[in-house]
Protein backbone atom coordinates (compact mmCIF):
# COMPACT_ATOMS: atom_id res chain seq x y z
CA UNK A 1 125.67 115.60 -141.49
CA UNK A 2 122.76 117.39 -141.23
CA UNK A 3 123.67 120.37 -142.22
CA UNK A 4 124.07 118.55 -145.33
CA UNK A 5 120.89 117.24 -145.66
CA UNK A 6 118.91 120.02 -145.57
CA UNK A 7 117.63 122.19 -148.64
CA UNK A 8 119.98 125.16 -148.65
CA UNK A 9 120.00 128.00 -151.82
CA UNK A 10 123.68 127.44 -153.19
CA UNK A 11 125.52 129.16 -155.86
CA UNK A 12 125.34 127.14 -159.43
CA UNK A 13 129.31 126.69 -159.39
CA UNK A 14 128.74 125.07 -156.32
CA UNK A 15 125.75 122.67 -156.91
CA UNK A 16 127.97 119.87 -158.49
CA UNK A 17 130.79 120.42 -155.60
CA UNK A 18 127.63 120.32 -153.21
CA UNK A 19 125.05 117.09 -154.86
CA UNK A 20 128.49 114.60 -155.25
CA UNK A 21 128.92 115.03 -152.05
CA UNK A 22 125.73 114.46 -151.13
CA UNK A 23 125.33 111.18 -153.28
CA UNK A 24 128.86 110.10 -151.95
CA UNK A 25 128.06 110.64 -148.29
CA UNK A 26 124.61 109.01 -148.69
CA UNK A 27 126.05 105.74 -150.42
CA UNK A 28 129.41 105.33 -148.32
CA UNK A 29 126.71 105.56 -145.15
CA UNK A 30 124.56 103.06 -146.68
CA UNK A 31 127.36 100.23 -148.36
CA UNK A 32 129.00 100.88 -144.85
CA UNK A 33 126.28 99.77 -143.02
CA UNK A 34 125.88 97.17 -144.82
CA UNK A 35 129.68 95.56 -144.58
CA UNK A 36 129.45 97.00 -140.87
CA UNK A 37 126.30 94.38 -140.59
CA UNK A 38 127.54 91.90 -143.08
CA UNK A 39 130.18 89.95 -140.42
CA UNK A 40 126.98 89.56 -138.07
CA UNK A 41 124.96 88.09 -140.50
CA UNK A 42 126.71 85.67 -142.40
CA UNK A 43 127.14 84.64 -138.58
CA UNK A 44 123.50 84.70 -137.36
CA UNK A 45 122.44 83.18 -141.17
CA UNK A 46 123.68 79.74 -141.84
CA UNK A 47 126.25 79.39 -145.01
CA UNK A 48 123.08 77.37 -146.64
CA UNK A 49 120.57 79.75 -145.70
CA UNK A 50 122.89 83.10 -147.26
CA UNK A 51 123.35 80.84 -150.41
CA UNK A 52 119.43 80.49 -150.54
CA UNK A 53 119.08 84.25 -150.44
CA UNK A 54 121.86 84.41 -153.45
CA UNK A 55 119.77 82.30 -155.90
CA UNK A 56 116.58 83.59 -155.03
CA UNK A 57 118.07 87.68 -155.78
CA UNK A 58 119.82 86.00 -159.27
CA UNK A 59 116.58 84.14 -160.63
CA UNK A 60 114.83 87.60 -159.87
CA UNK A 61 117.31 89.96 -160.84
CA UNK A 62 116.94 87.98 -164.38
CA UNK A 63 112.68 88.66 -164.12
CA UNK A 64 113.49 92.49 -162.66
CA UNK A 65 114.56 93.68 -165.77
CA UNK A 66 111.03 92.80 -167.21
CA UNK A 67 109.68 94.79 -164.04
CA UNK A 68 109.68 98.11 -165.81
CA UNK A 69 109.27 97.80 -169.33
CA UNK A 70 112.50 99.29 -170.39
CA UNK A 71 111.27 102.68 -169.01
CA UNK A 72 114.84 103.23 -167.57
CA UNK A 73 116.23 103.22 -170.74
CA UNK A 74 113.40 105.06 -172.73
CA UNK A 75 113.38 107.80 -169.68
CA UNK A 76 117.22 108.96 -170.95
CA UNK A 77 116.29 108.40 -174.77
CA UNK A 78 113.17 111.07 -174.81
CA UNK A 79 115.22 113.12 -172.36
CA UNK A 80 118.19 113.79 -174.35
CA UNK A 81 115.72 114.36 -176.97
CA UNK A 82 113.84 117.25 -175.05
CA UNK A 83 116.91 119.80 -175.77
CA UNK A 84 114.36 122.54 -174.28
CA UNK A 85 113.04 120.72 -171.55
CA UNK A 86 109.50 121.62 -171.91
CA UNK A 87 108.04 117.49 -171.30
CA UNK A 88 109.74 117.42 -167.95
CA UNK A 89 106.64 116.44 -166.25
CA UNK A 90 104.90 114.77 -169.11
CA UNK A 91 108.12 112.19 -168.99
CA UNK A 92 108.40 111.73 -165.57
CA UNK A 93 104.54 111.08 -164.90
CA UNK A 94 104.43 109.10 -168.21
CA UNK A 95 107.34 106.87 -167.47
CA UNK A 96 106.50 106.29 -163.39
CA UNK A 97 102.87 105.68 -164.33
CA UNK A 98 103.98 102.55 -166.99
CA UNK A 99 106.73 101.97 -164.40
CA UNK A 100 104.76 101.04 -161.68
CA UNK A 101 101.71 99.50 -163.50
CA UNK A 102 104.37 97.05 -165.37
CA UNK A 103 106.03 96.29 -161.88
CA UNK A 104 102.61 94.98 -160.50
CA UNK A 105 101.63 92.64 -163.65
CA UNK A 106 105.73 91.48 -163.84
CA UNK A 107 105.65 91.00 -159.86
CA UNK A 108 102.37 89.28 -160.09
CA UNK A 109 102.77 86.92 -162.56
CA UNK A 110 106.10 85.76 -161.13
CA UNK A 111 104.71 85.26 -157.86
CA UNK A 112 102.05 82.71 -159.24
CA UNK A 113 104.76 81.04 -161.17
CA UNK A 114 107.06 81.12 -158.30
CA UNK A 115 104.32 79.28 -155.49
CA UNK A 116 102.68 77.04 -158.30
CA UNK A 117 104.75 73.75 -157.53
CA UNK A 118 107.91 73.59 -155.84
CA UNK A 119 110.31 74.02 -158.38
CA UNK A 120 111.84 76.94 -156.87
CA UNK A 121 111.20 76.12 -153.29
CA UNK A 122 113.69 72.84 -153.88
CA UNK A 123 115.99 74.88 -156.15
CA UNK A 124 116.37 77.81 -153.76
CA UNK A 125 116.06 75.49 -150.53
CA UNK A 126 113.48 77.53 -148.99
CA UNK A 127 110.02 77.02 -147.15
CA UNK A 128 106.77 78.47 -148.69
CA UNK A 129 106.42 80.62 -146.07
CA UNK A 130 110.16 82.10 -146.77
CA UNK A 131 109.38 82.27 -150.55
CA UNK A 132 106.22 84.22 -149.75
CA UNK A 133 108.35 86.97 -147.68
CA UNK A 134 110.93 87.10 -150.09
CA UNK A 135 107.98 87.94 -152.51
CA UNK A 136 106.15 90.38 -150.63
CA UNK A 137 109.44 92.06 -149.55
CA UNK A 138 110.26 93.10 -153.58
CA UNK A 139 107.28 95.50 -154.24
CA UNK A 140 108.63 98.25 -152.02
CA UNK A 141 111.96 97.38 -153.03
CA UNK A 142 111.12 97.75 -156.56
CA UNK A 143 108.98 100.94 -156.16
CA UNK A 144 111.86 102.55 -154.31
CA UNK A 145 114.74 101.64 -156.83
CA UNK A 146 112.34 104.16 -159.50
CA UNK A 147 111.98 106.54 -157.26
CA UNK A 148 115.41 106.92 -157.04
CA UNK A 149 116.20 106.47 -160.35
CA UNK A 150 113.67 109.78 -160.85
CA UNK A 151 115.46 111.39 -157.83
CA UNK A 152 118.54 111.30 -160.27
CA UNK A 153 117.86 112.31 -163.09
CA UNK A 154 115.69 115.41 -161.69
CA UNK A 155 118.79 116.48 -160.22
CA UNK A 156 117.29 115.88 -156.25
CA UNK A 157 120.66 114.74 -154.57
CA UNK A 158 119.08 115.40 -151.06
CA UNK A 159 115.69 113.30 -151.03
CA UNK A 160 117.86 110.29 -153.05
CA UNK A 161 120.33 110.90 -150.15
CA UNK A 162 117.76 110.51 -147.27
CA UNK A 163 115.56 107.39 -149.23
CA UNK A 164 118.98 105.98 -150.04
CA UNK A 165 120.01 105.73 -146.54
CA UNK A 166 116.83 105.00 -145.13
CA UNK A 167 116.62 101.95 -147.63
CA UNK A 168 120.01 100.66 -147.02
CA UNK A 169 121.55 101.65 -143.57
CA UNK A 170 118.71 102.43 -141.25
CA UNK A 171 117.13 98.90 -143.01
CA UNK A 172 120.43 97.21 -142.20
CA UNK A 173 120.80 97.68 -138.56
CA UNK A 174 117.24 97.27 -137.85
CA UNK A 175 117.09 94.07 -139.63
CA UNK A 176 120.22 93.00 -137.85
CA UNK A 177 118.35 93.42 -134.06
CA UNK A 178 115.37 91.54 -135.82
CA UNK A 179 117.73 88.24 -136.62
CA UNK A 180 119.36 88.42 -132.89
CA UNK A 181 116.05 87.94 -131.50
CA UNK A 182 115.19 85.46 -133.88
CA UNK A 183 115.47 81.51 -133.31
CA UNK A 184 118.05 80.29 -135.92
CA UNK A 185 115.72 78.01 -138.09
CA UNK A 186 113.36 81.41 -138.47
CA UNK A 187 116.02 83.71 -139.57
CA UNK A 188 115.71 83.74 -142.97
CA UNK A 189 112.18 84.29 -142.66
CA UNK A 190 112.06 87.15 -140.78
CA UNK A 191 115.23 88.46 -142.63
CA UNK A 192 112.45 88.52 -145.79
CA UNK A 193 109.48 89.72 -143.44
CA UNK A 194 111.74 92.69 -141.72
CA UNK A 195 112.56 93.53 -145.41
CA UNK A 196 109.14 93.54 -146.59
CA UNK A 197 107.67 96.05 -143.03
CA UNK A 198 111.03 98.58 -143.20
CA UNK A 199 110.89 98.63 -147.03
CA UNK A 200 107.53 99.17 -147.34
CA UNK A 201 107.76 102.54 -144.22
CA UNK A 202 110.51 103.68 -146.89
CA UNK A 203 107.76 103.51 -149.72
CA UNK A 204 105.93 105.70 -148.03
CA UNK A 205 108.63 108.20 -147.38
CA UNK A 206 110.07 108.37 -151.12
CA UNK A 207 106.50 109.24 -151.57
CA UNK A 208 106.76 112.40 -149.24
CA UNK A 209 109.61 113.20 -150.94
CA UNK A 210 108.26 113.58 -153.96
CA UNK A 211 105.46 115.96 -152.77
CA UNK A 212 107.90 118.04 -150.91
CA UNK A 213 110.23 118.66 -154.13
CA UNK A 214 106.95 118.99 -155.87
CA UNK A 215 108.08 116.39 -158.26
CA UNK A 216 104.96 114.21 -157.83
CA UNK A 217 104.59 111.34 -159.89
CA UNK A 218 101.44 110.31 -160.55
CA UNK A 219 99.88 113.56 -161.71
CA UNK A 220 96.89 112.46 -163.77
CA UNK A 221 96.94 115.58 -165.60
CA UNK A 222 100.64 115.12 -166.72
CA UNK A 223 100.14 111.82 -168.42
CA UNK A 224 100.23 111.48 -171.86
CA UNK A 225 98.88 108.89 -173.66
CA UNK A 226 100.95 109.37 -177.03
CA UNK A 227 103.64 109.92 -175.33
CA UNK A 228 103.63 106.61 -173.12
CA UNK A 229 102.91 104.51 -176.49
CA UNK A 230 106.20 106.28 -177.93
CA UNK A 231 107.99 105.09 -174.88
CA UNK A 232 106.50 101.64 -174.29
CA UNK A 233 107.76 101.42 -177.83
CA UNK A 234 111.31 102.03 -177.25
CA UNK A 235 111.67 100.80 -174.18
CA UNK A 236 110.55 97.70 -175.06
CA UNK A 237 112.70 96.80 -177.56
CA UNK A 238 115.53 97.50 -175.66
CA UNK A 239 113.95 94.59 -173.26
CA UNK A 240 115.45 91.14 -174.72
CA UNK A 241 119.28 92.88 -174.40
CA UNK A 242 118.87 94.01 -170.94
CA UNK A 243 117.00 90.60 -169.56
CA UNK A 244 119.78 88.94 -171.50
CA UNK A 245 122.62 91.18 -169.50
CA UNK A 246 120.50 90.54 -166.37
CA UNK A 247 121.29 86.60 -167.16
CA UNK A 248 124.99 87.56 -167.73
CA UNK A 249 125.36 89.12 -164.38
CA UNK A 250 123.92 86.25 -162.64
CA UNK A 251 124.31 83.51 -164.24
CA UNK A 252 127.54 82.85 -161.87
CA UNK A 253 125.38 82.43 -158.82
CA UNK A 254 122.91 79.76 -160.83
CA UNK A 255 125.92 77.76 -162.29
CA UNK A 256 127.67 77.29 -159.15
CA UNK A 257 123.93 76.76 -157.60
CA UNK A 258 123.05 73.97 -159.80
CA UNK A 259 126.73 72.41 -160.17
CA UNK A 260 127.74 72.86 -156.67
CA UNK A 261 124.66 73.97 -154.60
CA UNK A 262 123.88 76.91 -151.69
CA UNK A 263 126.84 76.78 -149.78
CA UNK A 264 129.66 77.60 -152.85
CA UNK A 265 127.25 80.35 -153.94
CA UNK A 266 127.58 82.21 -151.02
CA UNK A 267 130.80 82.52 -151.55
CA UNK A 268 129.38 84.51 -154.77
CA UNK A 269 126.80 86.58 -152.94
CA UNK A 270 129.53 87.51 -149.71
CA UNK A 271 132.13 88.58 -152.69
CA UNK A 272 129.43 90.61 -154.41
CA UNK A 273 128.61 92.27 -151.62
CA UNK A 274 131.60 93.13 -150.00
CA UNK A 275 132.54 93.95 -153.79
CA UNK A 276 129.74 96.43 -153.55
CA UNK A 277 131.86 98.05 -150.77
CA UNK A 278 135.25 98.21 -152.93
CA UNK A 279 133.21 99.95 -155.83
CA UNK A 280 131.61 102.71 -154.23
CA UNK A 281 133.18 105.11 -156.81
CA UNK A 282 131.87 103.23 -159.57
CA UNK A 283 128.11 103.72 -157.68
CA UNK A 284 129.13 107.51 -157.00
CA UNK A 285 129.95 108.08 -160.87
CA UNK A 286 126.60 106.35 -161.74
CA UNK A 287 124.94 108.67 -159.92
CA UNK A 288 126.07 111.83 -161.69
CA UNK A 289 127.20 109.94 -165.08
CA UNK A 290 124.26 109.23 -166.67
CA UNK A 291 121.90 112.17 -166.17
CA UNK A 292 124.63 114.66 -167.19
CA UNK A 293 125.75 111.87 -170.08
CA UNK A 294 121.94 112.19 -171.26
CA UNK A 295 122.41 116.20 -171.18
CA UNK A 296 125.44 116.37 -172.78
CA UNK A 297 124.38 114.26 -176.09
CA UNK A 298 120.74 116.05 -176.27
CA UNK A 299 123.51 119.19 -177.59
CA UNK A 300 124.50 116.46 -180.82
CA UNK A 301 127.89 118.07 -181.07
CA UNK A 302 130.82 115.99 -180.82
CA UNK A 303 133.24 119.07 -179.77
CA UNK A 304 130.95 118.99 -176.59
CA UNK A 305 130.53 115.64 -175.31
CA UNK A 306 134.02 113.76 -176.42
CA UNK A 307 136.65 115.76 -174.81
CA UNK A 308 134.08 115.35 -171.33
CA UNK A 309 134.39 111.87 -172.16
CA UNK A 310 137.62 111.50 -172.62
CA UNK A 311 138.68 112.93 -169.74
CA UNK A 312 136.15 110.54 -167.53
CA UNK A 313 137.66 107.52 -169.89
CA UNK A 314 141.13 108.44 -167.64
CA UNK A 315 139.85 109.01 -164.14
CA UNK A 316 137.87 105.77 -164.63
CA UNK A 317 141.04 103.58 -165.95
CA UNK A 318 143.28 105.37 -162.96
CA UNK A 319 140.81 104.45 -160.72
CA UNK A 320 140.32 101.40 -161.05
CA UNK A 321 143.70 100.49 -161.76
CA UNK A 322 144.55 101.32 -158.04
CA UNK A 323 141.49 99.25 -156.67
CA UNK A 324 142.30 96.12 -158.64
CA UNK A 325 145.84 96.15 -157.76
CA UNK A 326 145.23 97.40 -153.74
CA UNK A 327 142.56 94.53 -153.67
CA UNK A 328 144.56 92.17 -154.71
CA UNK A 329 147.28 93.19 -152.37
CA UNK A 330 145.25 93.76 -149.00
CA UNK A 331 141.83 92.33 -149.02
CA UNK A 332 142.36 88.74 -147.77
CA UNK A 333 143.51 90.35 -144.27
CA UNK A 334 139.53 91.75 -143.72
CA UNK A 335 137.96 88.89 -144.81
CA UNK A 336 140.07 86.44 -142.67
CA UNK A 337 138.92 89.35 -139.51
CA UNK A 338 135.75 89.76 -140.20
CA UNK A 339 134.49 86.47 -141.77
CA UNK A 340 133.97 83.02 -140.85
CA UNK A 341 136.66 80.94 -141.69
CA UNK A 342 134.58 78.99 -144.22
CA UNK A 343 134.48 82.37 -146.75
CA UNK A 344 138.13 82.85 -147.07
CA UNK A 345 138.10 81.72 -150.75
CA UNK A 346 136.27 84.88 -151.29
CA UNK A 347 139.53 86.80 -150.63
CA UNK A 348 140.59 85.10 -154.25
CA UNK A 349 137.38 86.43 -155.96
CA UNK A 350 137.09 89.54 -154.91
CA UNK A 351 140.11 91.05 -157.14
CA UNK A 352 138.15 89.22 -160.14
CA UNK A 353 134.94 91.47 -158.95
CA UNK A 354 136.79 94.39 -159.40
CA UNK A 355 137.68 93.77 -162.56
CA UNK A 356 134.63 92.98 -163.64
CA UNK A 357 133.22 96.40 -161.86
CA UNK A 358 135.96 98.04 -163.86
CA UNK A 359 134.65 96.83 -167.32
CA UNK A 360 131.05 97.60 -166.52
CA UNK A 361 131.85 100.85 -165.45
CA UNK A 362 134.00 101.57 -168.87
CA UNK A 363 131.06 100.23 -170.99
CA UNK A 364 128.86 102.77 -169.30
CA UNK A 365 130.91 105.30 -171.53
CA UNK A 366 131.29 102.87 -174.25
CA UNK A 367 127.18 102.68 -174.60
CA UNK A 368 126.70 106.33 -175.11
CA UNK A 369 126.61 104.88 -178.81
CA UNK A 370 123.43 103.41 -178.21
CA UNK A 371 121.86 106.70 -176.98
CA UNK A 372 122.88 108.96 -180.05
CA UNK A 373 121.61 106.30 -182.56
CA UNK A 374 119.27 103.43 -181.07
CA UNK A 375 120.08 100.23 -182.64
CA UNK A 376 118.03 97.50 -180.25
CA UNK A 377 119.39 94.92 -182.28
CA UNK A 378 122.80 95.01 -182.28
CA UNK A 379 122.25 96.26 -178.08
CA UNK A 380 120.20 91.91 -178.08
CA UNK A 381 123.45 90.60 -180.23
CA UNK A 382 125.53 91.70 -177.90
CA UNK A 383 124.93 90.27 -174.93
CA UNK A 384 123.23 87.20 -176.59
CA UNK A 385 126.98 86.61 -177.34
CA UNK A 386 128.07 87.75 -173.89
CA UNK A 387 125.39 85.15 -172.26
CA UNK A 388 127.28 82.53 -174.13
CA UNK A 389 130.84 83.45 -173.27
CA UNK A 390 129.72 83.57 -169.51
CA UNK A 391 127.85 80.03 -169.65
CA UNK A 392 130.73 78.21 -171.97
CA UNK A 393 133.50 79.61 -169.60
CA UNK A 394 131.49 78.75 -166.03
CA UNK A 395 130.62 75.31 -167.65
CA UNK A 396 134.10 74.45 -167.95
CA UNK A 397 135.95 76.32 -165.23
CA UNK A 398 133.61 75.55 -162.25
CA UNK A 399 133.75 71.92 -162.06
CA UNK A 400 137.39 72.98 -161.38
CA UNK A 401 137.74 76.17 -160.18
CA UNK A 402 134.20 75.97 -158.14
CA UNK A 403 132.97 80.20 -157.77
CA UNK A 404 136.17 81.37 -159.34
CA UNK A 405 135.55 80.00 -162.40
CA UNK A 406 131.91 81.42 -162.51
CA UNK A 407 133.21 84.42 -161.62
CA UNK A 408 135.75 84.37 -164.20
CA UNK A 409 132.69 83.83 -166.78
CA UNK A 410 131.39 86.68 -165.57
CA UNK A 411 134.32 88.81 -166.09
CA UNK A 412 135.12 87.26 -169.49
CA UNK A 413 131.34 88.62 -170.79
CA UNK A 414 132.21 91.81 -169.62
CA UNK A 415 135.20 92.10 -171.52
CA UNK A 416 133.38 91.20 -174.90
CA UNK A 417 130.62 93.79 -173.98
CA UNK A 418 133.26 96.22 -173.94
CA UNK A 419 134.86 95.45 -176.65
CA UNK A 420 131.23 95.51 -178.97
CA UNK A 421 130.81 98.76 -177.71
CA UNK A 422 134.52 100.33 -178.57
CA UNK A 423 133.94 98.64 -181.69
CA UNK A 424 130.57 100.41 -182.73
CA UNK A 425 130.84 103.68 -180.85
CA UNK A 426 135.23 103.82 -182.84
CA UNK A 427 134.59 102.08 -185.99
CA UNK A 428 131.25 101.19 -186.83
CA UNK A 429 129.35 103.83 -186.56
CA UNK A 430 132.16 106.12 -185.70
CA UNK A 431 129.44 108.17 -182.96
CA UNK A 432 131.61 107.94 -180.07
CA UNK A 433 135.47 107.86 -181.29
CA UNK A 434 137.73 107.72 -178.14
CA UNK A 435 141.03 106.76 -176.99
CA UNK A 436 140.33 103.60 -175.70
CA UNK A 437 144.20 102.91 -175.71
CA UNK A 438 145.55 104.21 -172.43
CA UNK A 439 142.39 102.48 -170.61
CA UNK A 440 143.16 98.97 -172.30
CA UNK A 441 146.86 99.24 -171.50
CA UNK A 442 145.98 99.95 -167.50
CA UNK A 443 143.60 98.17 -167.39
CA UNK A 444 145.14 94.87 -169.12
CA UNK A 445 148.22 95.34 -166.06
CA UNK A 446 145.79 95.63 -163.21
CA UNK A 447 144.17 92.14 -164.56
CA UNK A 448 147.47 90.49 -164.77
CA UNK A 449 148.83 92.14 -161.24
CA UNK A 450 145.49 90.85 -159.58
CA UNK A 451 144.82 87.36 -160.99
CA UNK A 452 148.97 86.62 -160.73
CA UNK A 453 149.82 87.89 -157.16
CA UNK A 454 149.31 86.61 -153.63
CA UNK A 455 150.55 87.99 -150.39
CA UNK A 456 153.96 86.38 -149.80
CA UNK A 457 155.45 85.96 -153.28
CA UNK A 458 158.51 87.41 -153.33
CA UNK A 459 159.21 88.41 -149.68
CA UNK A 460 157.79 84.89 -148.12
CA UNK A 461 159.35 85.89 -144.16
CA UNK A 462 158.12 89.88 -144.60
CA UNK A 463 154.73 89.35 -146.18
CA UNK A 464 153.50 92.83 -144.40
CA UNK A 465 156.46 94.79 -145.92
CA UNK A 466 156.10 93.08 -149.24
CA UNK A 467 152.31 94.62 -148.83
CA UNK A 468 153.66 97.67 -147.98
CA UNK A 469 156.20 98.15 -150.88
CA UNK A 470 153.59 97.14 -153.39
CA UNK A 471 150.95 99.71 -152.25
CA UNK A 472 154.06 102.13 -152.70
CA UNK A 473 155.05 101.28 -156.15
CA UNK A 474 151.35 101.25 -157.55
CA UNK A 475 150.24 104.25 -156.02
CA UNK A 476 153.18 106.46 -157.24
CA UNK A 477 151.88 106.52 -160.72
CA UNK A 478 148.68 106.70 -159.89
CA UNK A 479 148.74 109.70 -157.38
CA UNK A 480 150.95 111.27 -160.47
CA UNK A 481 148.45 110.52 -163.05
CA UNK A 482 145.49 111.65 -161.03
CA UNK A 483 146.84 114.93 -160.40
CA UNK A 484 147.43 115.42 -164.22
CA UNK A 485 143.52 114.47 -164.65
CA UNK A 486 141.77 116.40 -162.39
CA UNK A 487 144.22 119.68 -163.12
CA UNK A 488 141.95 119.27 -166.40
CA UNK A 489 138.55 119.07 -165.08
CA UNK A 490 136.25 121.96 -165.23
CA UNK A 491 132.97 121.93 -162.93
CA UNK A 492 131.00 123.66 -165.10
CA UNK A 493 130.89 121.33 -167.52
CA UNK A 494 129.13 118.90 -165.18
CA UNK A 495 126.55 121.84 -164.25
CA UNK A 496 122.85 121.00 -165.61
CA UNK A 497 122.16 122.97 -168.43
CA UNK A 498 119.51 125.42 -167.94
């Protein structure tokens, strides 16, 4: 492991081979430190006090997508557009410097709403002192989640490896030892003022980071002033569509908040985050996706970027056809282990989390169409619609249903998101023309396999042979059809272009 970490001058066939396994080790340390820890905390926290820490991350998760101005998506835009590379440092100063100065005003003017009154202090169920913590605690947050955004896309697997797990596991565990020594009705403030101390030490390392890859990001010199105004531009008016998706994705937890209160939410947040754990690939593949996705377009040839495409389109839908289905088959034995006996319904909802991992992960291919031709409008319409499907469906499913019918919202909005996307990328403005049929077809049989089956339903006196058998038959075709795939791959494809 540490041999990995450190800088070492590899061979450019070998630098893809070399950084996915860097960002694979890096995230399967930190997600597995995090279910390690999870088991411990939702004993230490109350069920009403890990429900409180649920709403409070979906009302901001709404606000964090004002936090940077759309500079995440205007960052890829102007770099597929610099084919020769020569603004590398004028965008990355550019973008971090409107970055962080948006973060501040967003931060700070939601922090004044957020203690004026007690609105959210009765919504959320916390103290003013927690609420203050759980403010405080964001800013490093925030600052890290650019850096390694930046770490990304500049191609720096190993200082996004060590932040990454610095952030996540070594933040984990400590915070963990902080809630043992803590008296139960303090938890969940020191939970918020552990994350605000270790966050804010892992500030300051991204920061070192930076000056040791010589990447630093708040070079006066680099900043341009024409260029930022080009970029505040586009970024944004990409803004309405993303705080809109932002709503979509967590508009579950603030349904079954406000129609059934703390304790059914964190049935949301515990499947979410153990969900996290299940979709590691899908957080690997962001990793390298999109900064080779932006490289790839910048060329504007079709006979370059499709048949890459095409061939991730496959991986993706075999993939994720064996999680759904292997979820659906095995995960109720963990949770029922490792988990109070209180969060067992979350053994129904994860399979539905998958599925709705699986669709967000496809449209990540499907929005490619937005990069080659901007079009913020129809990106707002979108999810406007989306916002609607998830809020009409939870409405009506979750007085019945409770989380799996807000959960089932969720999933339905990613569906239609998909299905915009296919629609303008294939026939509107015919930019992005895959095969989207082999993914619908796997992916509509994993959806029926894991909303349909439960342990027990044909062999009711072997239950751990039916499991057994099943994992058998659906990873047959899938170990077949995997094989075909990667026979086609070629590594050099996924090579930064010099």
């Amino acid at each position: 492991m540490v041999a990995l970490l450190q800088e070492n001058n590899v061979p450019e066939t070998m630098r893809l081979g070399k950084n996915l396994l860097i960002y694979t080790v890096s995230d399967l340390l930190g997600k597995g430190m995090a279910l390690l820890t999870s088991p411990f905390i939702t004993r230490l926290l109350t069920q009403e006090q890990y429900g409180s820490f649920g709403i409070l991350s979906a009302i901001w998760s709404v606000v964090a997508l004002f936090q940077f101005m759309g500079m995440e998506t205007s960052f890829q835009i102007f770099q597929a557009k610099d084919t020769e590379g020569h603004q590398r440092e004028k965008l990355l100063t550019t973008a971090t410097m409107i970055a962080t100065t948006s973060m501040f005003i967003i931060w700070g003017l939601f922090s004044l709403i957020a203690l004026s009154g007690s609105w959210l202090i009765n919504y959320a169920k916390v103290s003013t002192t927690e609420l203050a913590w759980y403010l405080l605690g964001l800013v490093p947050t925030i600052l890290i989640s650019w850096y390694l955004f930046i770490f990304r896309f500049m191609h720096k697997a190993l200082s996004f490896a060590r932040t990454n797990l610095l952030s996540k596991a070594a933040s984990s565990v400590v915070l963990l030892l902080l809630l043992f020594l803590t008296s139960p009705n303090e938890r969940l403030s020191m939970m918020f003022t552990g994350t605000f101390i270790i966050q804010g030490f892992i500030w300051g390392w991204a920061l070192w980071e930076f000056k040791r890859s010589n990447l630093w990001p708040y070079h006066p010199t680099h900043f341009s002033s024409d260029l930022a105004r080009s970029m505040f531009k586009y970024g944004v008016v990409f803004i309405p569509g993303a705080v809109t998706y932002a709503a979509v994705m967590s508009m579950d937890r603030l349904i079954v908040g406000w129609l059934s209160g703390p304790a059914e939410t964190s049935l949301i947040q515990l499947s979410i985050s153990v969900g996290s754990v299940i979709l590691m690939f899908k957080a690997w593949f962001m990793l390298i996706w999109d900064p080779n996705l932006v490289q790839w377009l910048s060329t504007r040839k079709p006979d370059v970027y499709l048949p890459k495409m095409q061939l991730v389109l496959m991986g993706l839908a075999i993939v994720f056809f064996a999680l759904a289905c292997l979820s659906a088959i095995w995960i109720d034995l963990p949770i029922a282990i490792l988990y109070p006996s209180t969060y067992g319904p979350v053994a129904r909802l994860l399979p539905v989390v998958v599925l709705t991992g699986a669709c967000s992960t496809f449209s990540l291919v499907g929005i490619s169409t937005i990069i080659l031709d901007p079009s913020p409008k129809y990106y707002f319409a979108v999810y406007i619609c989306a916002l609607i499907v998830t809020i009409a469906i939870g409405l009506i499913t979750v007085p019945y249903l409770g989380a799996l019918g807000a959960m089932l919202g969720t999933l339905g909005s990613e569906l239609f998101i998909l299905g915009s996307w296919i629609y303008r990328g294939k026939y509107l403005r015919k930019n992005i023309n895959l095969n989207w049929r082999p993914v619908l077809i796997m992916g509509a049989i994993s959806g029926v396999f894991s909303l349909l089956y439960q342990p027990g339903i044909i062999m009711t006196q072997q239950v751990f042979l039916e499991r057994i058998l099943m994992t058998l038959i659906i990873s047959t075709p899938v170990v077949l059809m995997g094989y075909r795939v990667a026979h086609q791959i070629n590594l050099e494809d996924w090579l930064p272009i010099r």
